[in-house]
Protein backbone atom coordinates (compact mmCIF):
# COMPACT_ATOMS: atom_id res chain seq x y z
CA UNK A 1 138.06 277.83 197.36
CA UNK A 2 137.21 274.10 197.82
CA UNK A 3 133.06 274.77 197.00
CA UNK A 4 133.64 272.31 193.99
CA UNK A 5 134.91 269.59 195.99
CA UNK A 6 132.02 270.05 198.92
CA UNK A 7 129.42 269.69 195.55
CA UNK A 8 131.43 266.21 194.35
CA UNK A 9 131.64 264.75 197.84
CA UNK A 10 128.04 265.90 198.39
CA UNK A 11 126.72 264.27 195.60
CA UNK A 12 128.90 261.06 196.12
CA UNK A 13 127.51 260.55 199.93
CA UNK A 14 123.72 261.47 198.14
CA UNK A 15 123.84 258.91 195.65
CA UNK A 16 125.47 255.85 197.89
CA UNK A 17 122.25 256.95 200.20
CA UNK A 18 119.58 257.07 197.33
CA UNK A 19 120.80 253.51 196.39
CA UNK A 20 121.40 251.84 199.88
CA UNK A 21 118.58 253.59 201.41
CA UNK A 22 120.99 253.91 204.89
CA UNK A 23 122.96 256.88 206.04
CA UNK A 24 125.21 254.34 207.91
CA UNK A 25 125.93 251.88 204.98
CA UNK A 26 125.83 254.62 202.66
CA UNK A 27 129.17 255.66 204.80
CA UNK A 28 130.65 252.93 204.82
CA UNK A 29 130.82 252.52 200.75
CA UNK A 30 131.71 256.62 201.20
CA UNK A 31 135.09 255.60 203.22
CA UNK A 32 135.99 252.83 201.00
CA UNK A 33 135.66 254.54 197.59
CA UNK A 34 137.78 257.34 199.52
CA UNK A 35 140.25 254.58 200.72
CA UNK A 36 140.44 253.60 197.04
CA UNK A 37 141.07 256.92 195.88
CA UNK A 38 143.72 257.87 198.38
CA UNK A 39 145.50 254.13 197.66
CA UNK A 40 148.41 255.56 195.32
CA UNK A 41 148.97 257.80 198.14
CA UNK A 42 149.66 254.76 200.73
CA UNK A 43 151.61 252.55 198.47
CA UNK A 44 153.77 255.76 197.97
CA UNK A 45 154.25 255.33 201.72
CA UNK A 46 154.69 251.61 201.55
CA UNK A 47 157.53 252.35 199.64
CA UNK A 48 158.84 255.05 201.13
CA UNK A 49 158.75 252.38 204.23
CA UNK A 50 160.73 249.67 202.70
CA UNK A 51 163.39 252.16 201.37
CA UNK A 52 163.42 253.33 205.15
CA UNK A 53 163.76 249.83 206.49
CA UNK A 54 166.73 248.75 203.57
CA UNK A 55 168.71 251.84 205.08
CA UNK A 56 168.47 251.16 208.52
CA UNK A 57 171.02 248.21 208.96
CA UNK A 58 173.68 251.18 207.04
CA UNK A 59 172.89 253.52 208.96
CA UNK A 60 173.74 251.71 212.05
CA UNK A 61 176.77 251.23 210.98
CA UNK A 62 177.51 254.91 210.05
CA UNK A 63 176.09 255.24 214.17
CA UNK A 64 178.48 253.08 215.22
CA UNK A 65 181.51 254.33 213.15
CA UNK A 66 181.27 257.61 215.38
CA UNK A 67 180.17 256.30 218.42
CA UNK A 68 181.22 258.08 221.66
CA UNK A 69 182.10 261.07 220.23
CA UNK A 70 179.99 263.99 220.45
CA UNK A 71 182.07 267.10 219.08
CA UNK A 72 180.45 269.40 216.70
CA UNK A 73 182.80 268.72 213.35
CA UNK A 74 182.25 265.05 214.02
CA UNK A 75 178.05 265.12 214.31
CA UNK A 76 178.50 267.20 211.43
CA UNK A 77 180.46 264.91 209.31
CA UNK A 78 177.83 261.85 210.37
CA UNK A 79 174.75 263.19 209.47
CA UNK A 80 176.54 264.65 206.30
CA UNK A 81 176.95 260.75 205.66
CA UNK A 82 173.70 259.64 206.47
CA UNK A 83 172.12 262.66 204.04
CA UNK A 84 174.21 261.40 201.41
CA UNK A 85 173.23 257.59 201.83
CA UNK A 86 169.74 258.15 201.72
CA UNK A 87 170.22 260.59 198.83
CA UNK A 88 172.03 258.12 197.04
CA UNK A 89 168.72 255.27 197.62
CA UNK A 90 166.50 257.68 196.65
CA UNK A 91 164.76 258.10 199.98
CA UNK A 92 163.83 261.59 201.63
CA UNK A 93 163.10 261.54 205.00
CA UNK A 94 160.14 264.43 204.12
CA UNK A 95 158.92 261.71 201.79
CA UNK A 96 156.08 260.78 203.84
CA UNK A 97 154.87 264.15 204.64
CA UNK A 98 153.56 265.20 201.20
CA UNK A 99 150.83 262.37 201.32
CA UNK A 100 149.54 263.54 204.30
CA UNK A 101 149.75 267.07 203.57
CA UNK A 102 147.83 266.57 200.27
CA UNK A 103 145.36 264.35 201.53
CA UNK A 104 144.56 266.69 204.93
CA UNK A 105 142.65 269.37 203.37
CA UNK A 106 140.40 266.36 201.67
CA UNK A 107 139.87 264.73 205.22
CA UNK A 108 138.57 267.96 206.63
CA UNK A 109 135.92 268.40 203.63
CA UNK A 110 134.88 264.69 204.00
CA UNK A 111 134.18 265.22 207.64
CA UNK A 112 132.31 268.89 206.83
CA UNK A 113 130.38 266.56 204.67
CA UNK A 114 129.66 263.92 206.32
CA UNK A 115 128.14 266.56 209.53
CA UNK A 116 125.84 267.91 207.01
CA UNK A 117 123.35 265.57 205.87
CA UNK A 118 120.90 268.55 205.61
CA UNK A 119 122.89 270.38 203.11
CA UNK A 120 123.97 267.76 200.87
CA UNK A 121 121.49 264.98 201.37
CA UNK A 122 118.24 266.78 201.45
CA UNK A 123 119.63 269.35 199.38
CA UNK A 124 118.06 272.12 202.02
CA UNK A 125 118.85 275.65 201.97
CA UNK A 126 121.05 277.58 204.41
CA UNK A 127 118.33 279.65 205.18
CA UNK A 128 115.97 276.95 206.06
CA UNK A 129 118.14 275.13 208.33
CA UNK A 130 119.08 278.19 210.60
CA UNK A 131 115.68 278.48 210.45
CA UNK A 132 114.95 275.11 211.83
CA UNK A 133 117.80 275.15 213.82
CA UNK A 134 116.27 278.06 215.87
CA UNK A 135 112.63 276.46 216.26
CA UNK A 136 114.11 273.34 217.37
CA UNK A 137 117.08 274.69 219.12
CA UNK A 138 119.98 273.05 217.38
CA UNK A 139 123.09 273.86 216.18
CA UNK A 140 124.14 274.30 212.43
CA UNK A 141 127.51 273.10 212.71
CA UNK A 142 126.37 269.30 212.94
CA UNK A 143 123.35 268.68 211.26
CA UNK A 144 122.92 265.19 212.48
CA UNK A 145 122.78 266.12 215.69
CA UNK A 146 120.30 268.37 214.34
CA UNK A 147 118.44 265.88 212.55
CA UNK A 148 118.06 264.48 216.06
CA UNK A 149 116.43 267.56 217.92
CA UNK A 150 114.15 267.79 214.82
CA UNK A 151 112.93 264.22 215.17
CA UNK A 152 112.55 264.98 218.94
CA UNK A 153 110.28 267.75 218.02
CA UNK A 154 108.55 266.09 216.04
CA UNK A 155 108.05 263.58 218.37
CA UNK A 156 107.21 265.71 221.57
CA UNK A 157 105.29 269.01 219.85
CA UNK A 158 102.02 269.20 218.85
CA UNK A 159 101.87 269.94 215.39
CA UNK A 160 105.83 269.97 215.42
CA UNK A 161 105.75 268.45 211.37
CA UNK A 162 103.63 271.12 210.03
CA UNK A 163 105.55 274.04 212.12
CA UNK A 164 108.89 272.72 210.34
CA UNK A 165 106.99 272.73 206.65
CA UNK A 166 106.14 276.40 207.58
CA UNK A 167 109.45 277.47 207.90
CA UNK A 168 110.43 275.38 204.92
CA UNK A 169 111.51 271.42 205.41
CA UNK A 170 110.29 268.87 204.78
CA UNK A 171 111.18 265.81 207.08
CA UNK A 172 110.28 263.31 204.65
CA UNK A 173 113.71 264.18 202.73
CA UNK A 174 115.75 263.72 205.83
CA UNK A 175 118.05 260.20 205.78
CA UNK A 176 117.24 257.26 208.28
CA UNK A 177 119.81 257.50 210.93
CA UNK A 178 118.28 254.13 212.64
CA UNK A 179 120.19 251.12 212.37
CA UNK A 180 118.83 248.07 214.21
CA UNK A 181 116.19 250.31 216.27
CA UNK A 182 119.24 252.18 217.39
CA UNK A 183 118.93 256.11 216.77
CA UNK A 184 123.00 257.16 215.53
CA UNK A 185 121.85 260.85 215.11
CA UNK A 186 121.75 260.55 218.90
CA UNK A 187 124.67 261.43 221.09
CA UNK A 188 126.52 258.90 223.24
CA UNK A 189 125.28 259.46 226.72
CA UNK A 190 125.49 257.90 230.01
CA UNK A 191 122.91 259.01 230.65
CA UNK A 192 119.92 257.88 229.72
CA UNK A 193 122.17 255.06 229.78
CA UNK A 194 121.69 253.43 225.42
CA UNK A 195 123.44 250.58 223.68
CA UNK A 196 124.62 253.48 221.70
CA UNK A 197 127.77 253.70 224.07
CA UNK A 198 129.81 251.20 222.67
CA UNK A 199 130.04 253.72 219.51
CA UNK A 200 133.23 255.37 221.46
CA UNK A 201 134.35 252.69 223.08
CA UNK A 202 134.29 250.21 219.87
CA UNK A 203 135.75 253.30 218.10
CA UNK A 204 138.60 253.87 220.56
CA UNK A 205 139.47 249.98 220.67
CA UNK A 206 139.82 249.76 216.88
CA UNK A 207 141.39 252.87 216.93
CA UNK A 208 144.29 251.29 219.07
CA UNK A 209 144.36 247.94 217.04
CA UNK A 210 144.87 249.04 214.01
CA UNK A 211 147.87 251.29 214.90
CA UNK A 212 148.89 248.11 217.07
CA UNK A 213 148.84 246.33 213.82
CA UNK A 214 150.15 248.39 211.73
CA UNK A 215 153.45 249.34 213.59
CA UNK A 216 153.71 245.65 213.43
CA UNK A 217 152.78 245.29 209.55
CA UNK A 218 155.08 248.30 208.84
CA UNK A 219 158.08 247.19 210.91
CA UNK A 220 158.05 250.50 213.35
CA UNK A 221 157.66 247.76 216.11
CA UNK A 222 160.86 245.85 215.43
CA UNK A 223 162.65 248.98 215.13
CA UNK A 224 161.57 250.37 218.60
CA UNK A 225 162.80 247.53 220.72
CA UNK A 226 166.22 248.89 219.99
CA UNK A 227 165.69 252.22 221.26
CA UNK A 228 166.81 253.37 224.77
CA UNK A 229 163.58 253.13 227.78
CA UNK A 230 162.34 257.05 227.59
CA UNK A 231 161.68 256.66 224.09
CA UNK A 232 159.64 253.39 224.05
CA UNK A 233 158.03 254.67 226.94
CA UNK A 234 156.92 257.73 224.80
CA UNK A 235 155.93 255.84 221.97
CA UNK A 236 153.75 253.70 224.51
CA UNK A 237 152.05 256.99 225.65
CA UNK A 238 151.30 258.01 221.90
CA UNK A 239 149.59 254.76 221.46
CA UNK A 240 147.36 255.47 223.99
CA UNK A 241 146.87 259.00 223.78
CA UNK A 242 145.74 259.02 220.26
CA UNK A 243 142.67 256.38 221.77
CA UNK A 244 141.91 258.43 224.28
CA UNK A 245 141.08 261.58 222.18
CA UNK A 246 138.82 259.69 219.75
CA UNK A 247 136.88 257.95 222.92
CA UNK A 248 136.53 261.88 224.51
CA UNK A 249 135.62 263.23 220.85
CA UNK A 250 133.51 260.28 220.28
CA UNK A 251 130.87 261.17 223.21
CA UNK A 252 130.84 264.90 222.21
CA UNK A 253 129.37 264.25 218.40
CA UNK A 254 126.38 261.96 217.04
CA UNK A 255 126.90 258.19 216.83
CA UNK A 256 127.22 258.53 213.11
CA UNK A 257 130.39 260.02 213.24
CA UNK A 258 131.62 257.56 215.74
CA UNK A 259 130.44 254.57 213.24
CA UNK A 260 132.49 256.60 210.31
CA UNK A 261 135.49 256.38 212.83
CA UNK A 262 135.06 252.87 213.51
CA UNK A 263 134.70 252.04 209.49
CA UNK A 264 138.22 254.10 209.15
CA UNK A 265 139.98 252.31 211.67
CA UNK A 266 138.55 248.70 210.26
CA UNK A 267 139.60 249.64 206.62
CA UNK A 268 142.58 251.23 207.39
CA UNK A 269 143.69 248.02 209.22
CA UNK A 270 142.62 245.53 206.01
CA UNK A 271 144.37 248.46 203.27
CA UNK A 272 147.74 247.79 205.87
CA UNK A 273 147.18 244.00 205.77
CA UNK A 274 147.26 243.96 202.13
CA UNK A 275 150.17 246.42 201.84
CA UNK A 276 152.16 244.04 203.55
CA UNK A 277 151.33 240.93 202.10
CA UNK A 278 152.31 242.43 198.37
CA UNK A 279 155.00 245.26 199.43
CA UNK A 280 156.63 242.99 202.31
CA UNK A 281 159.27 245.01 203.59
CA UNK A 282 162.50 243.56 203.57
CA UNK A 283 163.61 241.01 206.90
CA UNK A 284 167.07 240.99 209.05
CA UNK A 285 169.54 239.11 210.24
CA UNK A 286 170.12 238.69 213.76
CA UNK A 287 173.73 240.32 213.39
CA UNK A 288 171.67 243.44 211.65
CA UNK A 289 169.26 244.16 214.47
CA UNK A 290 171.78 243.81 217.07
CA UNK A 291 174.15 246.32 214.91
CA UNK A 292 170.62 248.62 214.92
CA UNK A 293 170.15 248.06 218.29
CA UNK A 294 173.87 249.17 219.64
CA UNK A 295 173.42 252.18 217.32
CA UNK A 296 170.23 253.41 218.49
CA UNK A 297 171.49 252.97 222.36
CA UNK A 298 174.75 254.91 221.50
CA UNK A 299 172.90 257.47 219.28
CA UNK A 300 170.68 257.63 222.25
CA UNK A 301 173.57 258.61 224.75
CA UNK A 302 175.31 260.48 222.84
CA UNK A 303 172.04 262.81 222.87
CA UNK A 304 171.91 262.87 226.75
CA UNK A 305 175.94 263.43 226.92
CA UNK A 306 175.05 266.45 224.50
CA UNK A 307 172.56 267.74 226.10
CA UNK A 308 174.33 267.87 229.40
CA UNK A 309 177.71 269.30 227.94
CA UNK A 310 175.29 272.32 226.76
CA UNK A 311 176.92 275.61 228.03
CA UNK A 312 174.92 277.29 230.51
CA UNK A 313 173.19 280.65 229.84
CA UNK A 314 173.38 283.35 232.02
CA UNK A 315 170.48 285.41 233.26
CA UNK A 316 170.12 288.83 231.86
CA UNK A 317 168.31 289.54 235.23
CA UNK A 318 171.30 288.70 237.12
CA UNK A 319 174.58 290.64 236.78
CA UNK A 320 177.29 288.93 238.13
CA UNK A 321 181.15 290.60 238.51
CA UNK A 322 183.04 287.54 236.81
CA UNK A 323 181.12 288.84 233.40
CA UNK A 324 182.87 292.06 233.81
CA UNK A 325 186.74 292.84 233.17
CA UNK A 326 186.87 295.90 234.79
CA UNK A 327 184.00 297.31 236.86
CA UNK A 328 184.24 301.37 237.93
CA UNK A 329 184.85 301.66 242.01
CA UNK A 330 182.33 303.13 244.24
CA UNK A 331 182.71 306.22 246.06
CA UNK A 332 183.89 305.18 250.07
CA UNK A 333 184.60 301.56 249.70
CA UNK A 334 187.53 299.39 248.44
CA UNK A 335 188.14 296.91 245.73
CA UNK A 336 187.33 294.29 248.56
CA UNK A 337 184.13 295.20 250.05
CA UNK A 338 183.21 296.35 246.27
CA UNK A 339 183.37 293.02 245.27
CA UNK A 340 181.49 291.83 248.67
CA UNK A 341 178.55 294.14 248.25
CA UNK A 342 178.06 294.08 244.50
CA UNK A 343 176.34 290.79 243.86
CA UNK A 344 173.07 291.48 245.07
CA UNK A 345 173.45 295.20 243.57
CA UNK A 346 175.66 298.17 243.49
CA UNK A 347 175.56 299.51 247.10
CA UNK A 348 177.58 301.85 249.60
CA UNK A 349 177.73 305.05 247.21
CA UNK A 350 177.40 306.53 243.10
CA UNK A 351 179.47 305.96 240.33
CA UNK A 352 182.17 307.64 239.74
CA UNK A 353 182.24 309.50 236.15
């Protein structure tokens, strides 16, 4: 469905590597022409941010106008208000979805792209690289990892070149993965212990900064210190959750992909920066953020006070006599002990028809 866009990406990555001569610069001009192409996409979000930010100080005050009352008609009639504020400013709250929906299935061909040097680099056929793969024992789902068993066969094998040129490649076509002596088709390892471990690590770090910055750039930060403990505590876990997969993920897959993570991260934080600086989003009073503040803390009570008002559900395991009007009697025993021994179970006798 997407071949066409695997053959454009391909052939983008293949020329920025024909000209630089570098798999690793070469990616770096590959995730800034991408950044440039996805840019209408985050100044769509930039505004989508500062119509957010222009409706918060009203919608505190809509919080506050029904503050401490949690009844069904009345959480009705608020968020009816609310829907038809932001209706009337033109802002959706799904607004920011549709980027990111639209721009996922792109993200996942980059990355099947960027593991496949072998395909769209070297232009080398399917049929070769299993091939290869099964001489060298590699794996076909990332060819730079590949790339490195094949130059450690190379390396280590007798006659390794010319066995590879039998079954069909050519290793002169492959891209340099070397940058300053350092091998990035390699995979972060302990192990022999390499410089190449501050890939994931250097990835992770930027990783954190730049959605440290950009809460800060985008005014998510300012809004949070309103909110109630439980929830800044959860947004403190997200930030470093998110860091601690790419750090894990980072010391599963070649350096390479690491160094493409690390580019993201770095040019994600300077497309934020410059976002800012010409889309500021609009500033508050003091009176505004405390109004914010008072109606995130009551909004969040008013959840808890919900939550615990919730009617409880019985157990459809448990069959109690108070869910019964009338119950039939039990042969030998009175309304008294019926009541005593029924409980746990119907005891002392059948059923009456």
């Amino acid at each position: 469905m997407f071949d066409f866009l695997y053959e454009i990406f391909g052939k983008v990555l293949a020329w920025f590597n024909s000209w630089t001569g570098s798999y690793a610069i070469a990616l770096l001009l590959f995730a800034l022409a991408f950044k440039i192409l996805f840019l209408p996409f985050a100044i769509k979000q930039q505004q989508n941010q500062i119509k957010q930010a222009k409706l918060r100080p009203k919608i505190a005050k809509i919080e506050k106008k029904y503050a401490g009352r949690n009844d069904q008609p009345t959480l009705q009639k608020k968020q009816q208000e609310i829907m038809e504020l932001q209706q009337k400013e033109g802002y959706s709250p799904l607004s920011g979805c549709l980027p990111m929906l639209i721009q996922l299935p792109v993200i996942i061909i980059l990355y099947n792209v960027i593991r496949a040097p072998l395909s769209y680099i070297a232009n080398i056929s399917a049929d070769v690289i299993k091939a290869v793969a099964g001489i060298v024992g590699g794996s076909e789902a990332d060819q730079i990892a590949l790339i490195n068993k094949i130059n450690e066969y190379v390396l280590n094998t007798e006659n390794g070149a010319a066995a590879l040129a039998e079954a069909g490649l050519d290793i002169t076509l492959m891209p340099d993965f070397n940058v300053f002596g350092v091998n990035l088709a390699a995979t972060p390892s302990f192990k022999p212990f390499t410089i190449l471990v501050l890939i994931p690590i250097l990835a992770a770090a930027f990783q954190w900064l730049s959605m440290w910055l950009m809460k800060r750039w985008n005014g998510t930060a300012q809004m949070a210190q309103g909110q109630d403990a439980q929830s800044q505590m959860s947004m403190k876990i997200m930030d470093l959750i998110m860091p601690a997969m790419t750090l894990i993920f980072a010391f599963q897959f070649s350096g390479m992909l690491g160094l493409y993570w690390i580019y993201q991260s770095i040019l994600g934080m300077l497309q934020s920066f410059i976002l800012a600086k010409a889309m500021p989003l609009p500033t508050f009073t003091e009176e505004e953020l405390r109004e914010m503040e008072k109606a995130e803390r009551a909004r969040a009570k008013q959840q808890r006070e919900a939550i615990k008002t919730q009617p409880k559900v019985k157990s459809l395991h448990y069959i109690d006599d108070e869910d019964y009007d009338d119950l039939p009697e039990l042969e030998g025993s009175t309304p008294t002990d019926d009541k005593k021994k029924r409980p746990g179970g119907i005891e002392g006798g059948s059923l009456k028809k």
